[in-house]
Protein backbone atom coordinates (compact mmCIF):
# COMPACT_ATOMS: atom_id res chain seq x y z
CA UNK A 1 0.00 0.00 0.00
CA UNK A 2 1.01 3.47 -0.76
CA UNK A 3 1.56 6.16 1.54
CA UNK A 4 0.76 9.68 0.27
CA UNK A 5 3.41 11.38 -0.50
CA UNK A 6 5.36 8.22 -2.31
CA UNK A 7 9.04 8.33 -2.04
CA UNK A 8 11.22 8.28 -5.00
CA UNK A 9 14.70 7.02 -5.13
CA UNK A 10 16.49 9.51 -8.11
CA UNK A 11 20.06 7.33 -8.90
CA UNK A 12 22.45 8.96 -11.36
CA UNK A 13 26.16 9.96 -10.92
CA UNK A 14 25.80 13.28 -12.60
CA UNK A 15 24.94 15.75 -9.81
CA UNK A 16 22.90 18.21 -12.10
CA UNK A 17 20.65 15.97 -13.41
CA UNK A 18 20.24 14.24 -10.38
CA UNK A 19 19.23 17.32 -8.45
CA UNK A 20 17.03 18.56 -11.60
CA UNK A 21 15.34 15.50 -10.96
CA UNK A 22 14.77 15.97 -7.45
CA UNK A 23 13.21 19.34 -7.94
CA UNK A 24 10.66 17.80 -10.09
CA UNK A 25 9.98 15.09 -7.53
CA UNK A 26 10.11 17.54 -4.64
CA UNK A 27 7.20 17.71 -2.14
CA UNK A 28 4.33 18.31 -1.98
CA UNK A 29 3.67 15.64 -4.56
CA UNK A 30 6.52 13.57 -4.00
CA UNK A 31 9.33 12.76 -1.15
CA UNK A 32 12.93 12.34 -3.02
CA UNK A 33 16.02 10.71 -2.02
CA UNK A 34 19.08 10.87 -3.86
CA UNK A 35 21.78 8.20 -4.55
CA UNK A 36 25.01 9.08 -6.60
CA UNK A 37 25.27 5.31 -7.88
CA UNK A 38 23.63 1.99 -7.18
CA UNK A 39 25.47 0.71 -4.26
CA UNK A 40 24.08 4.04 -2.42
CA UNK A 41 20.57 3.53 -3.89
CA UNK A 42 20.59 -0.15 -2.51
CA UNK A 43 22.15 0.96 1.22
CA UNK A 44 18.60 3.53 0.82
CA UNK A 45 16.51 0.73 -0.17
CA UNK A 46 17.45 -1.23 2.81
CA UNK A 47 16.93 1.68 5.21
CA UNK A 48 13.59 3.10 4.19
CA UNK A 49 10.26 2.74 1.97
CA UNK A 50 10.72 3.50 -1.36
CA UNK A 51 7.79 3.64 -3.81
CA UNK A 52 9.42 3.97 -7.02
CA UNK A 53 13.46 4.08 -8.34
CA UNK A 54 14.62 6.08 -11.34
CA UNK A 55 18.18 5.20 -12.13
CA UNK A 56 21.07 5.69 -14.66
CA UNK A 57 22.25 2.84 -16.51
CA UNK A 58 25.19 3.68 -16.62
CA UNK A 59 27.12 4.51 -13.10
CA UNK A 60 30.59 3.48 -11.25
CA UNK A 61 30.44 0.69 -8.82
CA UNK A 62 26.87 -1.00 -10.12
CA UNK A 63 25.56 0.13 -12.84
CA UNK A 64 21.52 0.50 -13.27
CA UNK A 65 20.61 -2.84 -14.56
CA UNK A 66 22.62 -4.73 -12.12
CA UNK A 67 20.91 -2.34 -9.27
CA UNK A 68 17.43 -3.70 -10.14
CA UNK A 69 18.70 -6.95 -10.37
CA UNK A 70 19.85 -6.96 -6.92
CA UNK A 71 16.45 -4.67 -6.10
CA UNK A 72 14.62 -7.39 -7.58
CA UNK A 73 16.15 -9.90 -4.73
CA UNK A 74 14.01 -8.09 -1.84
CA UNK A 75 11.25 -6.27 -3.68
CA UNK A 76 10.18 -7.89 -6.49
CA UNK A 77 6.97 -5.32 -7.41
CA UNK A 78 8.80 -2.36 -6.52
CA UNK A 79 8.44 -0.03 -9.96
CA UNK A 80 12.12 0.94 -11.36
CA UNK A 81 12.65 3.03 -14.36
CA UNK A 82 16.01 3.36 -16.36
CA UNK A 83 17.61 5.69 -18.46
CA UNK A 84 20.23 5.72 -20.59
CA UNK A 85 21.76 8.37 -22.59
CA UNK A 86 23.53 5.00 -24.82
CA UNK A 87 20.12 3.14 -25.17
CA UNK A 88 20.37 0.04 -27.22
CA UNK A 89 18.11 -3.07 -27.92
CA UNK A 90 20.81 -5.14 -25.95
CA UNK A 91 20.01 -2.64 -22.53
CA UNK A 92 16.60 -2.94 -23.58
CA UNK A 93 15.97 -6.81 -23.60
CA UNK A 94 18.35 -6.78 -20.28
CA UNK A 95 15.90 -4.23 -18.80
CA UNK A 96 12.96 -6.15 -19.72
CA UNK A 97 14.88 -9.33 -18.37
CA UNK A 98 15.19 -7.97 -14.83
CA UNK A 99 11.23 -6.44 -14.86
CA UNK A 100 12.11 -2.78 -15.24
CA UNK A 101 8.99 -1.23 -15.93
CA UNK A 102 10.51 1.31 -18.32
CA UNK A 103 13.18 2.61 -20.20
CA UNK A 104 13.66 5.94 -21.52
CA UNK A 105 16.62 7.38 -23.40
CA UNK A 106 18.41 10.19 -22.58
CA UNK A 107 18.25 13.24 -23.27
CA UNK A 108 14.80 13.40 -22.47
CA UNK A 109 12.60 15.96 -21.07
CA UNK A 110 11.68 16.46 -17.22
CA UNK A 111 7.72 16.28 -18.17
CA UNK A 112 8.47 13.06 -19.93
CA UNK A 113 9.92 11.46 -17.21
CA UNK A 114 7.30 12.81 -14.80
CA UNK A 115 4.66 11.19 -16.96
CA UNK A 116 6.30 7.62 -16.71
CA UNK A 117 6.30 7.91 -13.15
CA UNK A 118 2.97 8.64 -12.40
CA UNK A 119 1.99 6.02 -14.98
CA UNK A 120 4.00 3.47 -12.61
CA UNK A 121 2.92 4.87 -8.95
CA UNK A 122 -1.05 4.32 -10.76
CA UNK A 123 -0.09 1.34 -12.54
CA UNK A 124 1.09 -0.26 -9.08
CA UNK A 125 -0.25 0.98 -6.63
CA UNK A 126 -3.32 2.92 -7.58
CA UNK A 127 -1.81 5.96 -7.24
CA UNK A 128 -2.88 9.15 -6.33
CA UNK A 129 -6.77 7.15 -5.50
CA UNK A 130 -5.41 4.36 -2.89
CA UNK A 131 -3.91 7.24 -0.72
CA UNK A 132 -6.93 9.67 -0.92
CA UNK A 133 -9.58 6.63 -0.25
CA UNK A 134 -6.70 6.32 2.84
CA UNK A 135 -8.11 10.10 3.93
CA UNK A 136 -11.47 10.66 4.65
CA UNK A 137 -10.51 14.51 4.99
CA UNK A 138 -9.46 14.21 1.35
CA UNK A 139 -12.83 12.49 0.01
CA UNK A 140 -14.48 14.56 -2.74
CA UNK A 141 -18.19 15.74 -2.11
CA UNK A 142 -20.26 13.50 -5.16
């Protein structure tokens, strides 16, 4: 179940775009957390609820498709999204391989990437209607 607002996990060694990304993501909507690389992003994972990842493919130490592999080891459902500025059928069948539930090649604009998340957060959990049901305060008058 997902708990309004849902937390997204922004991976990606490049500190600009990673940032850029967490000012899209920022509250009230949304509750980022940043990683600089995948071994970060899986110490975060560990530590607290995450309802969505976003992550470079490619990054030093673990790159993003080996990330969601190891994701995949303790949270099978959770939605992860890659991108990849050298996107290739080859990263594409490996993302579909390890249940990545999208791909999207950089460069690619901030309102695209917005739209694939809230495609997964509804998509898997229901999202933004499972957390207002959650509210009575939030119900609308019919």
């Amino acid at each position: 179940m997902l708990v309004n607002p849902p937390a997204v996990l922004i991976t990606d060694d490049d500190p600009a775009w990673r940032e850029a990304l967490g000012e899209v993501f920022g509250p009230p909507q949304y509750r980022p957390l940043l990683a600089s690389d995948g071994c970060e992003a899986l110490e975060i994972l560990r530590q607290q609820r995450i309802d969505l990842v976003l992550l470079d493919m490619h990054m030093p130490r673990l790159n993003g498709l080996e990330t969601i592999r190891r994701v995949r080891e303790f949270r099978l459902e959770l939605p992860c999204i890659l991108l990849s500025a050298a996107l290739d059928d080859r990263i594409r069948c490996d993302a579909l391989a390890v249940r990545a539930y999208s791909v999207l090649a950089k460069p690619i604009r901030l309102g695209e990437v917005r739209r694939v998340v809230q495609q997964a957060l509804r998509a898997v959990y229901d999202w933004p209607r499972a957390c207002q049901d959650e509210s009575p305060g939030d119900a609308q008058p019919r």
